[in-house]
Structures are given as C-alpha cells and as structure tokens.
Protein backbone atom coordinates (compact mmCIF):
# COMPACT_ATOMS: atom_id res chain seq x y z
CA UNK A 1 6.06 71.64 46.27
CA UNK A 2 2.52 70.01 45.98
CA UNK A 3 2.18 71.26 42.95
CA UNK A 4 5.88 69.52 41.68
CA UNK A 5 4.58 66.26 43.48
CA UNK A 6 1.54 66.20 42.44
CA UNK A 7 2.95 67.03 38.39
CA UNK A 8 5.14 64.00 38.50
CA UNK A 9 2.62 62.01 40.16
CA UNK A 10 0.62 62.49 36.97
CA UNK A 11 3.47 61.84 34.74
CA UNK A 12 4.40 58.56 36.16
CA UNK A 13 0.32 57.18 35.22
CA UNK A 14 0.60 58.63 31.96
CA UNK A 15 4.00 56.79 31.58
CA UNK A 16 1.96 53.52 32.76
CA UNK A 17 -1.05 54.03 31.46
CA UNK A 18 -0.76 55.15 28.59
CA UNK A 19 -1.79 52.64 25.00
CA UNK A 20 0.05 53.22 21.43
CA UNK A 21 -3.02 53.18 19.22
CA UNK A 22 -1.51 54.16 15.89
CA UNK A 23 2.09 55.06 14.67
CA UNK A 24 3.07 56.69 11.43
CA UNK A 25 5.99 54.51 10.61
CA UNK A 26 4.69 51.16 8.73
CA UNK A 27 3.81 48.32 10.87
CA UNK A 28 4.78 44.49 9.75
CA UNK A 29 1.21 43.66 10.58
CA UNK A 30 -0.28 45.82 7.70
CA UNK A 31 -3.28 45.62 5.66
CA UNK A 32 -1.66 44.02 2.49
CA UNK A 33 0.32 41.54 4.50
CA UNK A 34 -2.65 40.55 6.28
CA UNK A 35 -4.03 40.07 2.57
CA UNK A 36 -1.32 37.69 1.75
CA UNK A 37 -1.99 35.55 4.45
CA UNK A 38 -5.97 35.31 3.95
CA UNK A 39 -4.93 34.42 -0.01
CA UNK A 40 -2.51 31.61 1.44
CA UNK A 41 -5.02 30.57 4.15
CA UNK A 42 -7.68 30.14 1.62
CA UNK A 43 -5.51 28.32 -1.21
CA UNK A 44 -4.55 25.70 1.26
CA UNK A 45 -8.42 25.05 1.97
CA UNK A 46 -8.84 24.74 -1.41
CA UNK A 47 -6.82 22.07 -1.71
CA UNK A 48 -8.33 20.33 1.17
CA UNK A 49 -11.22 17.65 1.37
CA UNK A 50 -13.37 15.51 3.26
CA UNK A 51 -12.36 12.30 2.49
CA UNK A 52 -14.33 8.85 4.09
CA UNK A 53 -12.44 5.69 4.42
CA UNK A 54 -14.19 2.48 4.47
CA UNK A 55 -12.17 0.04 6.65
CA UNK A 56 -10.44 0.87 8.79
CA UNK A 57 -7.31 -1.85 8.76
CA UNK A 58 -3.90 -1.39 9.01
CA UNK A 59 -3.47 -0.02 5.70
CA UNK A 60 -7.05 2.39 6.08
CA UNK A 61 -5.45 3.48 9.38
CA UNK A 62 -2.24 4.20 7.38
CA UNK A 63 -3.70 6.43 4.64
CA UNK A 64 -5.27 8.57 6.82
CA UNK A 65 -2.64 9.37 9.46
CA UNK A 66 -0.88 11.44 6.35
CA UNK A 67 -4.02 12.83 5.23
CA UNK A 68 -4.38 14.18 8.50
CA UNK A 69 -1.11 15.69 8.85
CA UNK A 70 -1.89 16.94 5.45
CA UNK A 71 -5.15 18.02 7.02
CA UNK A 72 -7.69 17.00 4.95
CA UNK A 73 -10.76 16.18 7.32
CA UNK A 74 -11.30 12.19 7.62
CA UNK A 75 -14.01 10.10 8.38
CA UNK A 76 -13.69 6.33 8.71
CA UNK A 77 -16.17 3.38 9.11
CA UNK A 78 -15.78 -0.52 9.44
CA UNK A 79 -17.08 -3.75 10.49
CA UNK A 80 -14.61 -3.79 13.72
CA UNK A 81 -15.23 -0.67 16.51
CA UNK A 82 -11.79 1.65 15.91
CA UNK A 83 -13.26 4.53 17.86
CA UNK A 84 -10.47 5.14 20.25
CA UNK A 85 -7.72 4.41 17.47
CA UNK A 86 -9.60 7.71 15.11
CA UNK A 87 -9.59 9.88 18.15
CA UNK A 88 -5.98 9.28 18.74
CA UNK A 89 -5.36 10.05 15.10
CA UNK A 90 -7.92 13.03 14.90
CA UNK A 91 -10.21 10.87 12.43
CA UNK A 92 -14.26 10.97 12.78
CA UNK A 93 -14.94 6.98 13.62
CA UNK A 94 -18.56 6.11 12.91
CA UNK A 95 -19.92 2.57 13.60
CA UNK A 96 -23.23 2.88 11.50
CA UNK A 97 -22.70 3.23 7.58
CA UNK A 98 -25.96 5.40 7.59
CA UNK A 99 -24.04 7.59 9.93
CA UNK A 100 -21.00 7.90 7.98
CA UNK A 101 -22.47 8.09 4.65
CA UNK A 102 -24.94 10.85 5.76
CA UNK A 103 -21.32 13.17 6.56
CA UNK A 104 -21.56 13.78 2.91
CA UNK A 105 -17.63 12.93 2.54
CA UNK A 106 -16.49 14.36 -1.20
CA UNK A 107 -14.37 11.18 -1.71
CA UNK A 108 -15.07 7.56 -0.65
CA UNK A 109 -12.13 5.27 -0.66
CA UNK A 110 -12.81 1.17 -0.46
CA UNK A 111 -10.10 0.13 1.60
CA UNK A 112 -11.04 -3.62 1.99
CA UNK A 113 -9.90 -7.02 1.12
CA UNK A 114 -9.85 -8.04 -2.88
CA UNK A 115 -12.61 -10.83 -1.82
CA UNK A 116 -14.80 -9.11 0.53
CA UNK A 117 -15.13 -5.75 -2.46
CA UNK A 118 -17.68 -6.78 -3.97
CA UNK A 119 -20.00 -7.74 -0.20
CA UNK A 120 -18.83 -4.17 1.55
CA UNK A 121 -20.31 -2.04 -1.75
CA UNK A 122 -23.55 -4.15 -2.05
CA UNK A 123 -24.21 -3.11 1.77
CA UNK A 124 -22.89 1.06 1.31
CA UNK A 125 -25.75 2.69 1.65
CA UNK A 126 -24.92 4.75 -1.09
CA UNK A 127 -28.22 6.47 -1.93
CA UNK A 128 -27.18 8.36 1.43
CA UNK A 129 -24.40 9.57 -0.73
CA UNK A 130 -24.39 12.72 -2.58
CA UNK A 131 -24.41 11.57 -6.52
CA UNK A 132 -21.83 13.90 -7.06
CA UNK A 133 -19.47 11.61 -5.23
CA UNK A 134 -16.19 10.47 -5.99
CA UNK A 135 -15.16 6.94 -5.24
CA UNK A 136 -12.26 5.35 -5.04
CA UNK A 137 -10.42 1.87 -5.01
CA UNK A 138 -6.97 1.06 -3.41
CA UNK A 139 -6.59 -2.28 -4.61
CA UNK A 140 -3.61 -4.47 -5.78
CA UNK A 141 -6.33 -5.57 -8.70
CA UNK A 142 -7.42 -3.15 -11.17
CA UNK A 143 -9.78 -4.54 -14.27
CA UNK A 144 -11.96 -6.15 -11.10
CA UNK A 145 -12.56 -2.91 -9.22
CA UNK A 146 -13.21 -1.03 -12.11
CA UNK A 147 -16.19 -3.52 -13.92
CA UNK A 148 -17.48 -4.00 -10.63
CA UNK A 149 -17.99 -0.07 -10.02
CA UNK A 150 -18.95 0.82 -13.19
CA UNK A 151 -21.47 -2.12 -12.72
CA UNK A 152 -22.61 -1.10 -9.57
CA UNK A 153 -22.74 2.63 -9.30
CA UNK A 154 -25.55 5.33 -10.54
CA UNK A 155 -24.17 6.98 -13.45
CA UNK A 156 -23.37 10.25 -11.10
CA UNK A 157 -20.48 9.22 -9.17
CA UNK A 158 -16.97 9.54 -10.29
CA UNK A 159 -14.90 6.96 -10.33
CA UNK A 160 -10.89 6.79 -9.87
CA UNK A 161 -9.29 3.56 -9.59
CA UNK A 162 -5.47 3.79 -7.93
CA UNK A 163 -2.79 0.96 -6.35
CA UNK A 164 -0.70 2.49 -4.07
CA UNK A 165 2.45 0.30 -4.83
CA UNK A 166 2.91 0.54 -1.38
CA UNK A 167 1.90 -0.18 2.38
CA UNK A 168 2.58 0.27 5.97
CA UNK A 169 6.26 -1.58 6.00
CA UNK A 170 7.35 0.08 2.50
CA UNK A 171 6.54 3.36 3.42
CA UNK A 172 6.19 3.37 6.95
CA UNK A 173 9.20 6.72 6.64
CA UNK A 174 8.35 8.23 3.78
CA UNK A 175 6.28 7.49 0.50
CA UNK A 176 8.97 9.49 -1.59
CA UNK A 177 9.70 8.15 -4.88
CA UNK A 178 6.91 5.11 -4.56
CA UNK A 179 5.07 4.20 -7.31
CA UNK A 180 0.90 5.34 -7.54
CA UNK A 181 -0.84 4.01 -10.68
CA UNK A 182 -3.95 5.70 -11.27
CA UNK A 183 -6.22 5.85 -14.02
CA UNK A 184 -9.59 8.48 -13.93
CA UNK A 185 -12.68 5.62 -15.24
CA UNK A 186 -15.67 8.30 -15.21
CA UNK A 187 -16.07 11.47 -14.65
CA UNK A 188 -19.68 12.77 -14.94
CA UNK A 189 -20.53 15.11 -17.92
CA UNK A 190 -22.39 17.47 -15.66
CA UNK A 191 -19.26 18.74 -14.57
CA UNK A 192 -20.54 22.70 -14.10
CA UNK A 193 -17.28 24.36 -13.72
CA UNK A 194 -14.86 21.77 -13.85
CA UNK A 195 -15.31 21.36 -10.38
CA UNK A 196 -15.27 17.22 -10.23
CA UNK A 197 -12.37 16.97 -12.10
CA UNK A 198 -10.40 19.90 -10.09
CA UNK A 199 -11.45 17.28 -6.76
CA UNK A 200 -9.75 14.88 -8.59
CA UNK A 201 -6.91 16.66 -9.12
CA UNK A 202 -6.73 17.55 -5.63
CA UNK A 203 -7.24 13.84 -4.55
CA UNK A 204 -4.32 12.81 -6.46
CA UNK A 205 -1.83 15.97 -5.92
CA UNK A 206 -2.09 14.61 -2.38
CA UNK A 207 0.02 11.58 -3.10
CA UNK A 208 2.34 13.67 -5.27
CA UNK A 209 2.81 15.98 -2.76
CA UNK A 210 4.17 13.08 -0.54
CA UNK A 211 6.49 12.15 -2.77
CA UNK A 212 4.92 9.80 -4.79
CA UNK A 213 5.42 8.68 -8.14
CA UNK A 214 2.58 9.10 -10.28
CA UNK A 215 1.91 6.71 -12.72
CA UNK A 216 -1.22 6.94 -15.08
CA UNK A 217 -1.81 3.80 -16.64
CA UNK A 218 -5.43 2.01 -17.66
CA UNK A 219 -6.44 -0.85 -15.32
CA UNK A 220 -6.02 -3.71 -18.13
CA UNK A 221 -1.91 -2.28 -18.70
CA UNK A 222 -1.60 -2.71 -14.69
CA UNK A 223 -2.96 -6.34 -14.25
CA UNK A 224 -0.73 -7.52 -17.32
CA UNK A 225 2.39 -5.57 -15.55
CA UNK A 226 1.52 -6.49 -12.22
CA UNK A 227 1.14 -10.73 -12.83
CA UNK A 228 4.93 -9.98 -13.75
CA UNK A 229 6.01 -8.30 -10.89
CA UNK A 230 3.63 -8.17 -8.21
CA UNK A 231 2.11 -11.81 -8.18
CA UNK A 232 5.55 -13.29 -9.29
CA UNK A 233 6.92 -12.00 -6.20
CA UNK A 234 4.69 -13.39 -3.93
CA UNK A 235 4.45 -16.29 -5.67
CA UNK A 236 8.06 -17.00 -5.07
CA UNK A 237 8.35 -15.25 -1.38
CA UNK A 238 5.04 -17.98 -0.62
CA UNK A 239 8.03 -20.96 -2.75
CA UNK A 240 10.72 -19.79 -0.36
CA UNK A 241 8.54 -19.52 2.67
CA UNK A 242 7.19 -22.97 2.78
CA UNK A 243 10.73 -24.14 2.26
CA UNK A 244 11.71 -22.84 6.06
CA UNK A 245 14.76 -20.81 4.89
CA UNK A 246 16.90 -19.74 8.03
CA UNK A 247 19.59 -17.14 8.74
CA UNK A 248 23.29 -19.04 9.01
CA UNK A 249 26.54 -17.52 10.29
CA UNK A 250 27.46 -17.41 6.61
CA UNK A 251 25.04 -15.62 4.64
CA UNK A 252 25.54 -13.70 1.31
CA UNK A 253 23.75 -10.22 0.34
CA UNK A 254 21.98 -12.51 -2.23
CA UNK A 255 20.24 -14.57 0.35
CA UNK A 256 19.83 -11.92 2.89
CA UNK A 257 17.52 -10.38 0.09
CA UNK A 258 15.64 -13.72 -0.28
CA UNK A 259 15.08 -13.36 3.40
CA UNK A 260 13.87 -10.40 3.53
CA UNK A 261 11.51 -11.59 0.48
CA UNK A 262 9.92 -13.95 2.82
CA UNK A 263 9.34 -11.66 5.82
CA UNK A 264 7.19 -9.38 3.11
CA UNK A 265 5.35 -11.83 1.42
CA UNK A 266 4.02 -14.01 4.20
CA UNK A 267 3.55 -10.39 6.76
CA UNK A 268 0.34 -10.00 4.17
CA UNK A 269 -2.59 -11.94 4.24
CA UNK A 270 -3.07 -15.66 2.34
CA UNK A 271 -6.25 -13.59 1.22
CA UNK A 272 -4.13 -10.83 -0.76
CA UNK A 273 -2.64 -13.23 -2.84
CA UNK A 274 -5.27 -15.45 -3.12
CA UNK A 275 -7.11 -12.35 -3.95
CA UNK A 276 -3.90 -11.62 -7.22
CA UNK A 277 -4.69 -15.08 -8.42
CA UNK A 278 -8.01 -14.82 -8.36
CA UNK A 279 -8.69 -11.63 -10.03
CA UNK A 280 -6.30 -11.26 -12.33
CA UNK A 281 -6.44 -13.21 -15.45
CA UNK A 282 -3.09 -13.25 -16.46
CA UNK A 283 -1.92 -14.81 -12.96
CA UNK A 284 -2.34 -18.43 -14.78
CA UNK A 285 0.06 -17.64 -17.19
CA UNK A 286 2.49 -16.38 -15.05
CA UNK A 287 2.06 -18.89 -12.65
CA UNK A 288 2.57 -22.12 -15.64
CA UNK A 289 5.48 -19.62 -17.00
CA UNK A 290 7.00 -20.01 -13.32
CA UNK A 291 7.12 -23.64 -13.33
CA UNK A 292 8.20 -24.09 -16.73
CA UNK A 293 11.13 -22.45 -15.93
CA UNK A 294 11.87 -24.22 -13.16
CA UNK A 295 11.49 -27.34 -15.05
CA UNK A 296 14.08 -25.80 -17.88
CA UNK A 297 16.95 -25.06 -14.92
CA UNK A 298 16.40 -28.63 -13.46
CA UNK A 299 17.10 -29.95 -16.66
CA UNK A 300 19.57 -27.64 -17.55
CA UNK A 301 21.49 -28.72 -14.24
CA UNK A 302 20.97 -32.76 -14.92
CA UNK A 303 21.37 -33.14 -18.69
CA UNK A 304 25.12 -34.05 -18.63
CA UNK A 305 25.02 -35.58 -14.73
CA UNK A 306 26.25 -38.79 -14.93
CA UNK A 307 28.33 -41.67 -12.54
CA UNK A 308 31.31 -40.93 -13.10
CA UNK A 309 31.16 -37.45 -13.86
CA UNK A 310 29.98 -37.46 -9.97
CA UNK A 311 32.76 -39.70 -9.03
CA UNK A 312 35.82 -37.91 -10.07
CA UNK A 313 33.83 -34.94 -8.37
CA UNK A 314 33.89 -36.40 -5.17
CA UNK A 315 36.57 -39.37 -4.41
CA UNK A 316 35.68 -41.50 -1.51
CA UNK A 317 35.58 -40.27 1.66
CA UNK A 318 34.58 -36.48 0.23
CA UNK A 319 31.10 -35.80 0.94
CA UNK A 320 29.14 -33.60 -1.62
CA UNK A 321 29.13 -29.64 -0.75
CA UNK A 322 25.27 -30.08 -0.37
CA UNK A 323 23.39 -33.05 0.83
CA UNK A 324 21.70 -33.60 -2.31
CA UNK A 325 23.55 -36.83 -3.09
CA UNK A 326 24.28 -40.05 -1.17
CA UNK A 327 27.46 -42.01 -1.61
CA UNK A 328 27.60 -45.99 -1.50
CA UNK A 329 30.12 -47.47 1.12
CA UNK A 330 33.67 -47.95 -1.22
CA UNK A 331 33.79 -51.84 -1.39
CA UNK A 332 30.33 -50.88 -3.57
CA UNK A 333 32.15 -49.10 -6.01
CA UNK A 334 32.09 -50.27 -9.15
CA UNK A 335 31.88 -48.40 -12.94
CA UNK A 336 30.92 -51.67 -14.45
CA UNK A 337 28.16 -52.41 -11.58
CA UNK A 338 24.64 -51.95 -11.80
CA UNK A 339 23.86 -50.45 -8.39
CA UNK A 340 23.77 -46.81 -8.23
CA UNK A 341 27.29 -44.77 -7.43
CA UNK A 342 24.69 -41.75 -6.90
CA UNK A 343 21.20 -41.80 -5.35
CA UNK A 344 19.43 -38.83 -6.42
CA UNK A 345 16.19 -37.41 -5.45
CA UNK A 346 13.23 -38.92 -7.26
CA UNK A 347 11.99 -35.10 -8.11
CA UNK A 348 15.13 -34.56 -9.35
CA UNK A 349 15.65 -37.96 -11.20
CA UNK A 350 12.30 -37.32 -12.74
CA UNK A 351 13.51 -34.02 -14.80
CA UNK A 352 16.60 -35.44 -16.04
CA UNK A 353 16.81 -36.89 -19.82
CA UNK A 354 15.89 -40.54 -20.20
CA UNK A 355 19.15 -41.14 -21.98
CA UNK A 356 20.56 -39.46 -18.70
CA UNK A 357 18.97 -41.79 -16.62
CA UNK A 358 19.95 -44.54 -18.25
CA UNK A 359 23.30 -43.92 -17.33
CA UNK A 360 24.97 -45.73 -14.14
CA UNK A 361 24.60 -43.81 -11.33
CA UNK A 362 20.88 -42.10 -11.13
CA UNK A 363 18.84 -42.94 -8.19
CA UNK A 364 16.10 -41.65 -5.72
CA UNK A 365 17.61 -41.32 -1.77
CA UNK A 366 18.17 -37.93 0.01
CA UNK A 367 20.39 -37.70 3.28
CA UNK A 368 19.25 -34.75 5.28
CA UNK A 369 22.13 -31.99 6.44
CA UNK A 370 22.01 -30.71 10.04
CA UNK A 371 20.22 -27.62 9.02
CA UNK A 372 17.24 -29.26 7.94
C-alpha cells in the first residue's frame, strides 16, 4: 500500500514536472521559417534611414509623423524649441545645429520658408556633416533651390530637389494619388557600389509607398508648369479673398468651390506666395497674362452696353439683378437727354470702347446691395 501511494505520488510530479524539450513531428517555429523572418526583418532595415529635418513647422512636423510610422529614424532641429512635440511623435529634437548635424543623419531635408533658404544653409554647420550626405529641398520653387545648392555645397553631397504637391490640409488622410515632382541634381561619382544612388531610391520609394504620384521632371519644366497652376491659383484665391466673399442661403457648387479656394490660399503664409513671385521668373508673365484677361472679359461684357439696350432690360420700377447699375428717378427719363439713364462704375466705364461711351447712358455711381 506504501508502495502504490508512494508510485502514484511520483507519477503525479512527473505529470507536473515534467518539460517537452524536443518532438519528432515538425514544429511551426522551425529553422527555415525562422530564416524567412530574419530575411524579411533585414529587407525592411534596408529600406530604412536616418533622415534629419531642418524646421520643424507644421509641414516639417507633418513629414515626419509618416516617416515614423514608416519607421525610418528622425531627427529634427529649428529655430523654435519643439522638444515635447518630437517626443510625442517619437522624433530626436535637438536645439543646437552642432548637435544635430553631429547625428550623422544620411538625408537632410530643408524644410523652411522660400525667403529664409538661403539664411538657414549659410548657418548649417555642414562641415559637421558627413560629405557623403544627401540633401534635400521641399520647396514650392525649384530652379532657386537647386542654383543655390549647387552653389553652396562641397562637391560630395548629393543633391535631390522634390515639391511635394501637397501639405498638411491636402493630405492630412492620405497622400494617395498626390503629385511628387522630383528631379536627382548630383549624385557624386564616387559612388562605390551604387550605394548613394540605392539611398536615393529608398528616399523616394518612401513617398511612393504612400501613395504618391511620382513625377520626375527637371526644376526649370516645374517653375514654367507651376506659374500656371500653382501661382495662378493663389493669385486668384489672394483676388477673391480681398474681395470678402461670404456664404449665402443660395449658393451654387461653382461658388462653394471658390470658397473653398479662399480658405486654402489665405490658410498659407503671405510669405509662400510672396516667396512664388519672387523666385520664379515666369510669375510676371503669368501675373500680366492674368490681368490681360481680365481686361478682355470686361470689354467683352461692355462693348455692345448701351442706354437703351439697359432700358428695355429693366423698365422702371425693376431694379437690376445685381447692384452694379443705378437707375435715375422716371420723370428723368429721357432717350433724347443728355444725363445718364445708367451710372456705371468708373472701373468699369474705363474698359468699355470709346465709341461705347459715347453713347447715352454710361456713367460712374455704384449703389451698394445689403450684402456688401
């Protein structure tokens, strides 16, 4: 009986006790699974840098929340203290530009103001810099950036000059199907390997991988493009802004989009597109094109106004659809008289035809509507 006792005492600690050190039947954590995931593990670092933002705005802040997520190790410096911003974003925040330049990021990208470019690289201490360093521009001007780097930096650094054609509002959800221009300005001959222009590659499959649309185009094709589009746009947004447009019960999808033109244009700084004028030499010409045209549609609206067009339009006691025009009290009304069925604004008198003007009719007063 103390043997029987004893026996299954035994048995019950080597049920408990007991470790499965090795099976025959294959295990799911085997050696060439473990393999796989080691290749995996190491082709995702490879695609992975240390990248070094300079400024730290809205839009610096915005780059490298995805390139964390991504995972890409960032480092950022600027003139304002963002410390506690970084650490909430996992970003390496250095005050000193000794500091930060002494991380030895692989890729510097200028995230500043069009004006203040050229004062934030005279004061990079870039000698702290490997040579071998890539640097980068995010501007909405290209032929700038890229004579001012190639100006400024020792022959060793690479240089990639980009516009994401897009920012914090625009791709605040995603960045999928935004345009990325991009064009590769040096890459240094002592290229052992290939290995600069794989970091490029890397750099830029980044924004692909997000979605983006990559478009390679030189810096001198952008600027001509982007004084039609880009400086047009705010050109017109700035028109419509300083005109105090306002939401009515009766909008159309037309003007709804002219609203929303406005909010975009005037959220970014006077200094961004001051900075398009400025710096890109075919803003002039798009700028005299825009009022040119403007001129043309005034005319083309006035050339065949005349008094009594306007009067069979509106019979007394109609008032215009829009406030443009004034009406004379009735007992004024004459075809044969000299005084002015129609007062007209004098900006608007001043594009019409002189045989126009000539006509009975054209004058210079401009009653205000209730929305004004």
């Amino acid at each position: 009986m103390g043997r029987s006792t004893a026996a299954l005492s035994t048995s019950c600690r080597s049920r408990t006790g007991l470790r499965v050190a090795a099976l025959d039947a294959a295990q799911p954590f085997d050696r060439e699974a473990i393999q796989k995931a080691r290749v995996r593990e190491q082709k995702k670092k490879d695609k992975l840098l240390t990248v070094g933002i300079v400024g730290f705005g809205s839009f610096g802040q915005f780059l490298a929340r995805r390139m964390v997520l991504a995972g890409h190790r960032v480092l950022a410096t600027s003139r304002e203290d963002y410390t506690e911003v970084a650490q909430a974003m996992g970003v390496e925040f250095h005050r000193n530009m000794d500091d930060f330049c002494e991380e030895h990021p692989e890729v510097v990208i200028l995230v500043t103001s069009i004006l203040s470019t050229e004062t934030v690289l005279s004061k990079l201490p870039l000698m702290r810099l490997r040579r071998s360093t890539l640097i980068v521009d995010v501007l909405s001007v290209k032929v700038y950036p890229k004579q001012l780097l190639l100006e400024r930096l020792d022959p060793g650094f690479d240089i990639l000059c980009t516009h994401p054609m897009f920012g914090p509002t625009s791709g605040k959800a995603s960045w999928k199907g935004l345009n990325f221009q991009y064009e590769t300005v040096r890459i240094n001959e002592n290229d052992p390997g290939g290995s600069r222009a794989r970091r490029i590659e890397k750099f830029l499959q980044f924004f692909e991988d997000e979605g983006c649309n990559m478009v390679e185009m030189s810096c001198e094709d952008h600027d001509y493009m982007a004084a039609s589009t880009q400086f047009v746009t705010h050109t017109v947004g700035r028109m419509l802004g300083s005109m105090k447009l306002r939401s009515t019960p009766i909008n159309t999808k037309g003007y709804e989009a002219l609203l929303n033109l406005v909010d975009n244009t005037i959220a970014d700084s006077f200094d961004l597109y001051y900075g398009l004028f400025l710096y890109n030499q075919n803003a002039t010409d798009e700028l005299d094109r825009l009022e040119k045209s403007l001129q043309t549609v005034k005319k083309t609206l006035f050339k065949e106004l005349h008094d009594i067009a306007r009067a069979e339009m509106f019979p007394e006691g109609m008032s215009p659809p829009i406030s443009l025009v004034r009406r004379l009290p009735s007992d004024e009304w004459n075809p044969k008289a000299k005084e002015p069925l129609i007062q007209l604004p004098q900006v608007v008198t001043d594009s019409i035809p002189a045989q126009v003007q000539a006509l009975p009719g054209m004058g210079g007063e401009i009653k205000q509507s209730k929305w004004a």
